[in-house]
N, C-alpha and C. Protein backbone atom coordinates (compact mmCIF):
# COMPACT_ATOMS: atom_id res chain seq x y z
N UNK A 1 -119.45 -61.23 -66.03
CA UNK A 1 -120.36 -60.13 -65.76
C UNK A 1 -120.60 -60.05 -64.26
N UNK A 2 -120.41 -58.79 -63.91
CA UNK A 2 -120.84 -58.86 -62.43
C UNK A 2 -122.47 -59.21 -62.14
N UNK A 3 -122.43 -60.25 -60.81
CA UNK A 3 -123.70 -60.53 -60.36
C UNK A 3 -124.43 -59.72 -59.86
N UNK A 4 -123.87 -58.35 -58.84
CA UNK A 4 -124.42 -57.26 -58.82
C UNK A 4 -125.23 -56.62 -60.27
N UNK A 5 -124.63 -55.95 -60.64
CA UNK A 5 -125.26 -55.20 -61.84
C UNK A 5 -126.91 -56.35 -62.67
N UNK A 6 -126.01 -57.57 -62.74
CA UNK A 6 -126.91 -58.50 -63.22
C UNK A 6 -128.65 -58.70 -62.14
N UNK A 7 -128.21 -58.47 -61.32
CA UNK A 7 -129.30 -58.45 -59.83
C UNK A 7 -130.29 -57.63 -59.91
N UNK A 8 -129.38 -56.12 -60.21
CA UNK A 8 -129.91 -54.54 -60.51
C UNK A 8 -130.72 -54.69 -61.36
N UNK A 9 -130.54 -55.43 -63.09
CA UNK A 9 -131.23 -55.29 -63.72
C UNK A 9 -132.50 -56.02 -63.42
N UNK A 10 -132.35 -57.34 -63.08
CA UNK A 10 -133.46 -58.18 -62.88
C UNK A 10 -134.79 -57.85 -62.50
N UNK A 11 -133.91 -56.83 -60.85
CA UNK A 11 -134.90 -56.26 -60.08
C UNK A 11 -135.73 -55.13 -60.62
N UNK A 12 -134.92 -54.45 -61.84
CA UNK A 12 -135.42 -52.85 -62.10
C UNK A 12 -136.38 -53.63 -63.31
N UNK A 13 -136.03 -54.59 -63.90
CA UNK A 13 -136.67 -54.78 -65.07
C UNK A 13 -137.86 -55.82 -64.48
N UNK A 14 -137.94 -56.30 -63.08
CA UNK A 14 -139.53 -56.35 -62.48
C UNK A 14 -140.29 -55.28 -61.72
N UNK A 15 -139.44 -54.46 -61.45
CA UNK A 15 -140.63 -53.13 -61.22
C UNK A 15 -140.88 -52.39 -62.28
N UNK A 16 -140.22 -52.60 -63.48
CA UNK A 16 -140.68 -51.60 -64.14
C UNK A 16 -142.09 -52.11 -65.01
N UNK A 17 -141.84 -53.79 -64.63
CA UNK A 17 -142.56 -54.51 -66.27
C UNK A 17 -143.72 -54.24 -64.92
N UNK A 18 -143.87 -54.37 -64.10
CA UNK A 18 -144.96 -54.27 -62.80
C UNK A 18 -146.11 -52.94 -62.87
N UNK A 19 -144.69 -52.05 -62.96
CA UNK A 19 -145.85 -50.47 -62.97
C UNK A 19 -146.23 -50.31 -64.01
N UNK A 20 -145.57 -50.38 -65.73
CA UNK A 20 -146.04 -51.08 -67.23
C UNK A 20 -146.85 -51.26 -66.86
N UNK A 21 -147.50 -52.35 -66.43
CA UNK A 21 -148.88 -53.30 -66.89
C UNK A 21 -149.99 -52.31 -66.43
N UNK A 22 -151.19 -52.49 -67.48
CA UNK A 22 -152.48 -52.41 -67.56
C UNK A 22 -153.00 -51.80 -65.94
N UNK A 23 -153.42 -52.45 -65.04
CA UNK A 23 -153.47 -52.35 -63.68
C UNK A 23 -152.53 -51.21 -63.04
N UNK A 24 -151.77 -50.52 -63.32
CA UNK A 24 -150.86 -49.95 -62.79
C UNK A 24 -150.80 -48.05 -63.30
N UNK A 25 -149.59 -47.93 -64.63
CA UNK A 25 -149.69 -46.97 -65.62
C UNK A 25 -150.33 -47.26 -67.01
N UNK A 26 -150.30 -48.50 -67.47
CA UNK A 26 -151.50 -48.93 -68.51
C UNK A 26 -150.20 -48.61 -70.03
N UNK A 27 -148.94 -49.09 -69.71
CA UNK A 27 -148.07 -49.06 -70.70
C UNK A 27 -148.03 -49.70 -71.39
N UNK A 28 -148.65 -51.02 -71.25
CA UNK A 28 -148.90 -52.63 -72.08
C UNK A 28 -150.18 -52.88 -71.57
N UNK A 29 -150.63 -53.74 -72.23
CA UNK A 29 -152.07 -54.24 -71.85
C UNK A 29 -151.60 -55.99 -71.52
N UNK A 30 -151.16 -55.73 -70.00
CA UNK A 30 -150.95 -57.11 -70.02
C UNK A 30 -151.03 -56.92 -68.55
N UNK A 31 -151.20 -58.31 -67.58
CA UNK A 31 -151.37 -57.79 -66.15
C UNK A 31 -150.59 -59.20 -65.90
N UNK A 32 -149.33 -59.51 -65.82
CA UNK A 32 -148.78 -61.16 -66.10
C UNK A 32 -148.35 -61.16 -64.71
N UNK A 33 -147.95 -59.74 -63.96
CA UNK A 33 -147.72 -60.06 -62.01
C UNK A 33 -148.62 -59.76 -61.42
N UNK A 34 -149.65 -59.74 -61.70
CA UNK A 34 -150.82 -59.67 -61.14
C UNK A 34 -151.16 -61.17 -60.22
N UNK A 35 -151.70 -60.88 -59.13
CA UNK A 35 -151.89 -61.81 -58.45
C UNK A 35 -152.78 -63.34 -58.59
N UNK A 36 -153.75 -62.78 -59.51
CA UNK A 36 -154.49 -63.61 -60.02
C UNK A 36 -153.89 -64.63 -61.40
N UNK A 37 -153.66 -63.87 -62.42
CA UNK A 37 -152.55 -64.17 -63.71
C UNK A 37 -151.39 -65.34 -62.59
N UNK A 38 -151.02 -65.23 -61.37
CA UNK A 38 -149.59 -65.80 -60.69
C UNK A 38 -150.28 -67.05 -60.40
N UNK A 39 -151.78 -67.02 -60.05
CA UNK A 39 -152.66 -68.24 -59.51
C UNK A 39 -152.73 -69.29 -60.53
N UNK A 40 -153.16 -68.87 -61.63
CA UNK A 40 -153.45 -69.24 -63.32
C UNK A 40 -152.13 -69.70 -63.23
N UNK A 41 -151.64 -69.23 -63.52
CA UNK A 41 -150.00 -69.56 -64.06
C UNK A 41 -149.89 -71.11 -63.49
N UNK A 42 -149.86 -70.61 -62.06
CA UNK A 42 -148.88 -71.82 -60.65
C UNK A 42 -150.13 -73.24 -61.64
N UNK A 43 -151.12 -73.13 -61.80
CA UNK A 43 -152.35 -73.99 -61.94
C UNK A 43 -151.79 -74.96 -63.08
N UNK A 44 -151.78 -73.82 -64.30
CA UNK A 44 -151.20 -74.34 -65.60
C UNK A 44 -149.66 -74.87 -65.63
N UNK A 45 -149.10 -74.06 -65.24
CA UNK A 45 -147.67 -74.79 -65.13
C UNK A 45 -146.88 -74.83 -64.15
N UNK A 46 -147.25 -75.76 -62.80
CA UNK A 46 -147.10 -76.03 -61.51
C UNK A 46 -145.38 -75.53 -61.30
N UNK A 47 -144.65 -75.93 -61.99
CA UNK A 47 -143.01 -76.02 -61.73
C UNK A 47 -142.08 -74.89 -62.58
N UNK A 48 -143.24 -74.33 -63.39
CA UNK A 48 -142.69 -73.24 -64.27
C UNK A 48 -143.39 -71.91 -64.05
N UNK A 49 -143.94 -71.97 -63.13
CA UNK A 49 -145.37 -70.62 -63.00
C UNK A 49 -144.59 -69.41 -63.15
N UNK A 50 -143.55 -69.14 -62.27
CA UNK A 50 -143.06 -67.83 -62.02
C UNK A 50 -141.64 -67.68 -63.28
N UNK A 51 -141.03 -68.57 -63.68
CA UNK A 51 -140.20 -68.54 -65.57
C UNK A 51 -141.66 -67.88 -66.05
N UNK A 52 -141.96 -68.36 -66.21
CA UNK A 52 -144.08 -68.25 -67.55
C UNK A 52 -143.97 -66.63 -67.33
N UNK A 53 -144.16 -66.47 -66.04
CA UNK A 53 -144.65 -65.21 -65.42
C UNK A 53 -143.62 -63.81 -66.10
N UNK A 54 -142.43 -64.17 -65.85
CA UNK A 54 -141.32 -62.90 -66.37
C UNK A 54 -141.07 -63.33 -67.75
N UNK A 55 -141.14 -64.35 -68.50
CA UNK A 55 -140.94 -64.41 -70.19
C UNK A 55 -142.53 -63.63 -70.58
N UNK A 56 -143.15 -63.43 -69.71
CA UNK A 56 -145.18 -63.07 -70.47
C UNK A 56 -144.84 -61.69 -70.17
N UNK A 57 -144.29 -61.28 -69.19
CA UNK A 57 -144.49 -59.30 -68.61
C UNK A 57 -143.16 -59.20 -69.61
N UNK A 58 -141.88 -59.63 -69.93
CA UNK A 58 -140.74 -59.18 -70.80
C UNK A 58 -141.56 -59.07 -72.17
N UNK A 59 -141.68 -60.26 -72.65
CA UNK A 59 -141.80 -59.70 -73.56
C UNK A 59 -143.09 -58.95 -74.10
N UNK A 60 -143.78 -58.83 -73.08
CA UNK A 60 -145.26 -57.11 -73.61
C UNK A 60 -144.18 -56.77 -73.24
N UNK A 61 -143.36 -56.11 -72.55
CA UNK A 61 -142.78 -54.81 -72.46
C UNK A 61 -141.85 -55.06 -73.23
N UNK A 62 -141.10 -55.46 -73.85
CA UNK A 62 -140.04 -55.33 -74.79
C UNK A 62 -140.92 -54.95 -76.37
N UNK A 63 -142.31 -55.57 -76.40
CA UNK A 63 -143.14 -55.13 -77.69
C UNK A 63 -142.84 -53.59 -77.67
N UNK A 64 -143.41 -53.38 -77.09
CA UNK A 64 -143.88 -52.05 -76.68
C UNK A 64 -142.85 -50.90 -76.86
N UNK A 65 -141.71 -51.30 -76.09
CA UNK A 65 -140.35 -50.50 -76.42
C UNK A 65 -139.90 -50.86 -77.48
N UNK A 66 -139.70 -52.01 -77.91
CA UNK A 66 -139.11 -51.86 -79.68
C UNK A 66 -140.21 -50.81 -80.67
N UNK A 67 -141.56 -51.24 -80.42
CA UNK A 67 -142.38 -50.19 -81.16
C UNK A 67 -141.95 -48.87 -80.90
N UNK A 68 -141.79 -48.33 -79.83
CA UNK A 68 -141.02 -46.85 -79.70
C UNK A 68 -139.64 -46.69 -79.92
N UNK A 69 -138.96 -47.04 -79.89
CA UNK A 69 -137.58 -47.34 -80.35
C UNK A 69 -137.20 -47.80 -81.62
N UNK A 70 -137.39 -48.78 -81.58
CA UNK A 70 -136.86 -49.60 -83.25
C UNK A 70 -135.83 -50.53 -82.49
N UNK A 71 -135.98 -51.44 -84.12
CA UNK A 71 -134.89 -52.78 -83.43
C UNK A 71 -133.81 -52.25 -84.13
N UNK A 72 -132.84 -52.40 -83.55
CA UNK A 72 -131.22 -51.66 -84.22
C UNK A 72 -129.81 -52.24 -83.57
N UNK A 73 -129.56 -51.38 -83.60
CA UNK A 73 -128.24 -51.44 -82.95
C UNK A 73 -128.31 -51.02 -81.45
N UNK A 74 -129.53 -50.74 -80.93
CA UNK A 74 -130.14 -50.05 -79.44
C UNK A 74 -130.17 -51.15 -78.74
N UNK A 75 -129.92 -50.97 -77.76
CA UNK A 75 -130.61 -51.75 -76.46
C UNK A 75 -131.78 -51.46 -75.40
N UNK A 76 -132.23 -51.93 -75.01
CA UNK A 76 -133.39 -51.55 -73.26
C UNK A 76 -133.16 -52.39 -72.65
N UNK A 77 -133.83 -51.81 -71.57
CA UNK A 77 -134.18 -53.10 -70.27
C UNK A 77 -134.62 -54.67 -70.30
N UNK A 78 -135.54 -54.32 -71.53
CA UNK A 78 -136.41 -55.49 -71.89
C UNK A 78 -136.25 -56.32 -73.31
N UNK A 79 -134.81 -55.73 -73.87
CA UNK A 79 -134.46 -56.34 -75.10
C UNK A 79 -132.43 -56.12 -74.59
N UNK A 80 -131.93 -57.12 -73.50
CA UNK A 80 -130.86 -56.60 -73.75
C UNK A 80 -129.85 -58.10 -74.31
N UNK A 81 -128.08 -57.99 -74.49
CA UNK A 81 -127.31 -59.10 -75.38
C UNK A 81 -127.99 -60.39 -74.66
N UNK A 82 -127.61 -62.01 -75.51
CA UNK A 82 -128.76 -62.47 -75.54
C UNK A 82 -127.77 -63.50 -74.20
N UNK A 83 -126.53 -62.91 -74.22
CA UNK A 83 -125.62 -63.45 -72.56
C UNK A 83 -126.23 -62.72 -71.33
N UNK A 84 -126.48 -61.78 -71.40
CA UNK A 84 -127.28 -60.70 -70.33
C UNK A 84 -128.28 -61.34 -69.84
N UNK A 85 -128.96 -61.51 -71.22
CA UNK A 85 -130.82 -62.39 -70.87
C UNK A 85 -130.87 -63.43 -69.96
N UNK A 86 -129.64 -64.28 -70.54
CA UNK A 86 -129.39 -65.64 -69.89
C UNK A 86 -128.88 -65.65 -68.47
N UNK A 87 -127.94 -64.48 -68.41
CA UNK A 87 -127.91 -64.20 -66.77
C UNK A 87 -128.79 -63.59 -65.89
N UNK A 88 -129.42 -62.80 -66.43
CA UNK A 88 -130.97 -62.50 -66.01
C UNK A 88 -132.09 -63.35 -65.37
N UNK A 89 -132.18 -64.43 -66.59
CA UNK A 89 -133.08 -65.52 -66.27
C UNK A 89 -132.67 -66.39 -65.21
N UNK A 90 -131.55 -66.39 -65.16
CA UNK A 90 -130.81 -67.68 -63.88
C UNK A 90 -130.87 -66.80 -62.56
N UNK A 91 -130.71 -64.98 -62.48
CA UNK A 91 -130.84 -64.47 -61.28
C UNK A 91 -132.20 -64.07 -60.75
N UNK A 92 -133.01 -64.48 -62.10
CA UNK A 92 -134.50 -64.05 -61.78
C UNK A 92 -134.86 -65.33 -61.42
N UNK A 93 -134.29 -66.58 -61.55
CA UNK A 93 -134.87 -68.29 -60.58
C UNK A 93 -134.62 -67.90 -59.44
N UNK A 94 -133.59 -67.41 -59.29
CA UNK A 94 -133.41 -67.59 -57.88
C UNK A 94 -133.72 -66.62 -56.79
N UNK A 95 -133.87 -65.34 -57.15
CA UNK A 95 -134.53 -63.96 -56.69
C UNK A 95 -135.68 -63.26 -57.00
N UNK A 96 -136.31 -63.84 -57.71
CA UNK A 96 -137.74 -62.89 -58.67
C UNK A 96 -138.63 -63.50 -57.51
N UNK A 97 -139.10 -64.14 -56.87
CA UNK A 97 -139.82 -64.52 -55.86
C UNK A 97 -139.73 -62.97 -54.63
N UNK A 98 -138.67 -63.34 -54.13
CA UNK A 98 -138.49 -62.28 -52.78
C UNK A 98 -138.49 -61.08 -53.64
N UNK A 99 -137.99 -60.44 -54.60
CA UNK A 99 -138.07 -59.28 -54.80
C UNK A 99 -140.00 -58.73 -55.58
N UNK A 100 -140.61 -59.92 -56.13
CA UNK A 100 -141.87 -59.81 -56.20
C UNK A 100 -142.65 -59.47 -54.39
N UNK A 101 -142.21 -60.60 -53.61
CA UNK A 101 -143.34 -59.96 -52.21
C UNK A 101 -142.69 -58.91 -52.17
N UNK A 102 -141.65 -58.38 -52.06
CA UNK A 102 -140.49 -57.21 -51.38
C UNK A 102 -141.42 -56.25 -52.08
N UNK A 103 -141.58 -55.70 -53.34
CA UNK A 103 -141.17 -54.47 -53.85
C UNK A 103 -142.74 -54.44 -55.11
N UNK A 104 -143.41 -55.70 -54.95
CA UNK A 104 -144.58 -54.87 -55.82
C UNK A 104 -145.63 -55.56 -55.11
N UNK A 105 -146.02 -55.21 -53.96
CA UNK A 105 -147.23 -55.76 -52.49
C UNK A 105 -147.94 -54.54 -52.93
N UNK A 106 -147.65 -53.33 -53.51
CA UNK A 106 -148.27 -51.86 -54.19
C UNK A 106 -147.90 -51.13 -54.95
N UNK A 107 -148.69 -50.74 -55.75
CA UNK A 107 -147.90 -48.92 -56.63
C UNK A 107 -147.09 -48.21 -56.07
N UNK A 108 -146.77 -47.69 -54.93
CA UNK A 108 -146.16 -47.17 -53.93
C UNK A 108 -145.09 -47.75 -53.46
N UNK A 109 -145.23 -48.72 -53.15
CA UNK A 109 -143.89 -49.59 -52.54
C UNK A 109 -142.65 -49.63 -53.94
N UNK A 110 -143.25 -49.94 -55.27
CA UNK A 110 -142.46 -50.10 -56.17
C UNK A 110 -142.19 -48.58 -56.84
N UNK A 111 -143.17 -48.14 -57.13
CA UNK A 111 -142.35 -46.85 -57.38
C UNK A 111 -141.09 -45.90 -56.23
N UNK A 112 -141.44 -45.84 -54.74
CA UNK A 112 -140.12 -45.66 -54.37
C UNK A 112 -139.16 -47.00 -54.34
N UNK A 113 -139.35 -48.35 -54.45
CA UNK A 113 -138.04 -48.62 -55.18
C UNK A 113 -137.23 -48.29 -56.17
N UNK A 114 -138.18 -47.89 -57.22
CA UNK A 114 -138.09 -47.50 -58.37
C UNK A 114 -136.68 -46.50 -58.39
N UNK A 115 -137.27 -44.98 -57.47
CA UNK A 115 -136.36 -44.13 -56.77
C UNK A 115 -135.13 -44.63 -56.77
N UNK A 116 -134.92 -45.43 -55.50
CA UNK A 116 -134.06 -45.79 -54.84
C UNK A 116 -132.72 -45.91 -55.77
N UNK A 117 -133.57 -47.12 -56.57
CA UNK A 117 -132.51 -47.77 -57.87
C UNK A 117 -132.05 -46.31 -58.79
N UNK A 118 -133.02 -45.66 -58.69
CA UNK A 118 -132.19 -44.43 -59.25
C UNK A 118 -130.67 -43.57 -58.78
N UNK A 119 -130.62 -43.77 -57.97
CA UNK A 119 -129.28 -43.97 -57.14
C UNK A 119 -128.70 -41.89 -57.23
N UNK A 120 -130.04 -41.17 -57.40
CA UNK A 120 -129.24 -39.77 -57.68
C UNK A 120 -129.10 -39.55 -59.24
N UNK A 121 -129.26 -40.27 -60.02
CA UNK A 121 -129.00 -40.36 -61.54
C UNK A 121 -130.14 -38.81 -61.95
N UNK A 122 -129.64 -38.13 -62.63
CA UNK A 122 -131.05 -37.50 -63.11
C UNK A 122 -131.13 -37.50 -64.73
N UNK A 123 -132.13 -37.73 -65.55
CA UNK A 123 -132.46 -37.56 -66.57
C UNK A 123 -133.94 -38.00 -66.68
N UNK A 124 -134.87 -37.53 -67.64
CA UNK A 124 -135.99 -37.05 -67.78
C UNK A 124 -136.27 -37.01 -69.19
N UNK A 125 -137.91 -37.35 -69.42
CA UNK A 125 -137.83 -37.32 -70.99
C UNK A 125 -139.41 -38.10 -71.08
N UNK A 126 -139.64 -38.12 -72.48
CA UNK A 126 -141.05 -38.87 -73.11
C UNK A 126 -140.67 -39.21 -74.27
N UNK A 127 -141.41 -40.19 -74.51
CA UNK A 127 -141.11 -41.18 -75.61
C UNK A 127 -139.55 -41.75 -75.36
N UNK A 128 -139.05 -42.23 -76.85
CA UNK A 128 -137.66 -42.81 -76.61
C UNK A 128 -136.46 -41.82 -75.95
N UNK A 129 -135.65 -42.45 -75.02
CA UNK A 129 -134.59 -41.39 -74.40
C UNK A 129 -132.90 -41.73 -74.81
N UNK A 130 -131.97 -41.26 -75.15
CA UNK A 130 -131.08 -41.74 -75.52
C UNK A 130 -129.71 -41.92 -74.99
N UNK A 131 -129.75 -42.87 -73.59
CA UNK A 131 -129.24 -42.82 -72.36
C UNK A 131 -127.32 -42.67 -73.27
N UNK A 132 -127.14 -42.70 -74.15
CA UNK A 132 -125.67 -42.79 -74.94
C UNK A 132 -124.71 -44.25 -74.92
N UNK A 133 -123.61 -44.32 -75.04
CA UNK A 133 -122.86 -45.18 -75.52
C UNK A 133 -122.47 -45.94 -74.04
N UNK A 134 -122.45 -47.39 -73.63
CA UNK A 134 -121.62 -47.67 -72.16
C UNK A 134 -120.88 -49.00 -72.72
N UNK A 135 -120.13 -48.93 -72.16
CA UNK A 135 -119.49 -50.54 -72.29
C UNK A 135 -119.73 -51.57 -71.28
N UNK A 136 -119.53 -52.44 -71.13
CA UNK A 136 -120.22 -53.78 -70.05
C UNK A 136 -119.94 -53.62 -69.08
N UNK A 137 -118.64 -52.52 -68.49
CA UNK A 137 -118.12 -52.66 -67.07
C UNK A 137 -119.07 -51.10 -66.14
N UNK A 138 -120.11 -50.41 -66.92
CA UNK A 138 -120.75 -49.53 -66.66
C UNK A 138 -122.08 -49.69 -66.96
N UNK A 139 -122.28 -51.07 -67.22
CA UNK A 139 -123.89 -50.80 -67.20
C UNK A 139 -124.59 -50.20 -65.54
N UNK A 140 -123.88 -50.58 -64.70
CA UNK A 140 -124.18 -49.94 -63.19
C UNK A 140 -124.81 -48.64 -63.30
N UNK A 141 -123.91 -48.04 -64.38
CA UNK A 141 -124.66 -46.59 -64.31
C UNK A 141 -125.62 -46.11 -65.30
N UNK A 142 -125.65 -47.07 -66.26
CA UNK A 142 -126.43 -47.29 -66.96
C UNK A 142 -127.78 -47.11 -66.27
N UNK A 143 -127.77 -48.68 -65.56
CA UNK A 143 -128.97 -48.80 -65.09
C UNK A 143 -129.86 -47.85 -64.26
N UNK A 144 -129.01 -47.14 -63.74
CA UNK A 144 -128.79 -45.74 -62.48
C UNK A 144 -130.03 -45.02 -63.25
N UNK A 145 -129.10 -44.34 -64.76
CA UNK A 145 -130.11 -43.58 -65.49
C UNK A 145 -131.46 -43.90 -66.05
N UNK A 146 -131.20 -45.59 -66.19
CA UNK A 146 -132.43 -46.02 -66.91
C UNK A 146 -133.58 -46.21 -65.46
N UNK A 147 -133.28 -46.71 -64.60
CA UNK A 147 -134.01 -46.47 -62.98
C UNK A 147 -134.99 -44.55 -62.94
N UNK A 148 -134.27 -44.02 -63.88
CA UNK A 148 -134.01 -42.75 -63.58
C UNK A 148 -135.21 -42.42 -64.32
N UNK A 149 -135.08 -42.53 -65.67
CA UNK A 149 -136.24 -41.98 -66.67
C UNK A 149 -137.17 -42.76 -66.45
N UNK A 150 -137.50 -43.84 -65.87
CA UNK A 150 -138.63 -44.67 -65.78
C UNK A 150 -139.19 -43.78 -64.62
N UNK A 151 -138.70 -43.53 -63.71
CA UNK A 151 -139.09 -43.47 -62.68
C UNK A 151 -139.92 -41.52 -62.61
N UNK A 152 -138.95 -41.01 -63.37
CA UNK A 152 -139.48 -39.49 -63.78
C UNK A 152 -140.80 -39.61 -64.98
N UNK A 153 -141.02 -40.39 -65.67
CA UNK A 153 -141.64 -40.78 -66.65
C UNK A 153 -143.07 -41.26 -65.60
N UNK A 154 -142.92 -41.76 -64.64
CA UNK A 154 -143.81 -42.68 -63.86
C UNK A 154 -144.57 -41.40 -63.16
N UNK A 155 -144.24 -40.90 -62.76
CA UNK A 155 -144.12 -39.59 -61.81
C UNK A 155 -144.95 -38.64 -62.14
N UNK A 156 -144.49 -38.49 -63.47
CA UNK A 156 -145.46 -37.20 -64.62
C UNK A 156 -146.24 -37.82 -65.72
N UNK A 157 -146.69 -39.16 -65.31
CA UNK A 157 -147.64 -39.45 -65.73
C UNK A 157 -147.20 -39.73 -67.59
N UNK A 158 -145.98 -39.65 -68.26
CA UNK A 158 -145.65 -40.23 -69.52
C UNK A 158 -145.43 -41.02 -69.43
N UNK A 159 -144.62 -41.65 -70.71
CA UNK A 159 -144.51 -42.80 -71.15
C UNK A 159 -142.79 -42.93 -71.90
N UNK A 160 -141.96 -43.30 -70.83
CA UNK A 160 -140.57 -43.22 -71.66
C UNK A 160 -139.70 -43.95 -72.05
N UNK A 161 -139.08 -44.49 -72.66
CA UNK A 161 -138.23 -45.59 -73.28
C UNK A 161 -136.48 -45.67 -73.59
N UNK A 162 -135.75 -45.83 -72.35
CA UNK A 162 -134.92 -45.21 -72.37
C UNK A 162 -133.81 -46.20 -72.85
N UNK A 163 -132.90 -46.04 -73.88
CA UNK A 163 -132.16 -46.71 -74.41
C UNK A 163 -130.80 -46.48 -74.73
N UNK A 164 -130.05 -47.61 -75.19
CA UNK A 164 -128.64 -47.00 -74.84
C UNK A 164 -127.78 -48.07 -76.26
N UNK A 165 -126.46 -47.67 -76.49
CA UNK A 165 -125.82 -48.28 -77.42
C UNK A 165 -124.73 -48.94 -77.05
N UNK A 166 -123.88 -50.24 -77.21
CA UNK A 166 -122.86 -50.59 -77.00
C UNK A 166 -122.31 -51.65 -77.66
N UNK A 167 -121.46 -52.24 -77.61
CA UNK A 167 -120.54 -52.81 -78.14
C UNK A 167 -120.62 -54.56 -77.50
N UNK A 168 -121.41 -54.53 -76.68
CA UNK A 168 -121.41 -56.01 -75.47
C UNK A 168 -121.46 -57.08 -76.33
């Protein structure tokens, strides 16, 4: 799997679980990157604070989107193959730090990342969205679109869940 794409997701799937929370757009009732919740954490589990931190914001936001979605044959951001996860978790040890000061210091700062990662992609929508079929060597653009509806969803003030089908 490319480490790029794997990077992309990491990063999109901590701004998104970021603007999600309670404190932010109020998509989950959970505030787990919150600065205080990061204090708690480091306290309770000195060597695991920031693992604690992205398994607590994944999975409220993966609740949340399976409730709008369904568990199936679908994928998201926050429910994807369980090789993905695992490369996820090893690029989020080693990068979820800098891209936490980088890109959620505000609402603002992360929503135009948010943008950014959108890369030009356009699609738009509320409730579940049905980004279509990709195979593993295109999640890149995958992610493009899913960057995309979060970020239009964020914007106009809904709530969207954008999902996709494949074969991985």
């Amino acid at each position: 799997m490319d480490k790029l794409i794997i990077k992309t997701l990491v990063e999109l799937r901590i701004i998104v679980g970021y603007l999600g929370e309670k404190s932010q757009y109020n998509w989950w009732p959970s505030n787990f990157l919150a600065p205080t919740t990061q204090k708690m954490l480091e306290f309770t589990f000195p060597r695991t604070a920031q693992v604690s931190q992205y398994m607590a914001f994944s999975a409220a936001a993966a609740k949340v989107h399976d409730e709008a979605i369904g568990i199936g044959k679908s994928f998201h951001l926050f429910r994807l193959p369980e090789h993905i996860e695992k490369a996820m978790l090893e690029e989020f040890k080693m990068l979820g730090k800098d891209i936490t000061e980088t890109h959620l210091s505000s609402k603002a700062s992360a929503t135009d990342r948010l943008t950014e990662l959108s890369g030009g992609a356009s699609i738009s929508g509320e409730g579940p969205i049905n980004i279509g079929e990709t195979q593993i060597d295109k999640l890149d653009r995958v992610a493009a679109k899913v960057a995309c509806a979060y970020s239009q969803a964020f914007s106009e003030n809904n709530k969207a869940f954008p999902y996709f089908q494949s074969n991985i």
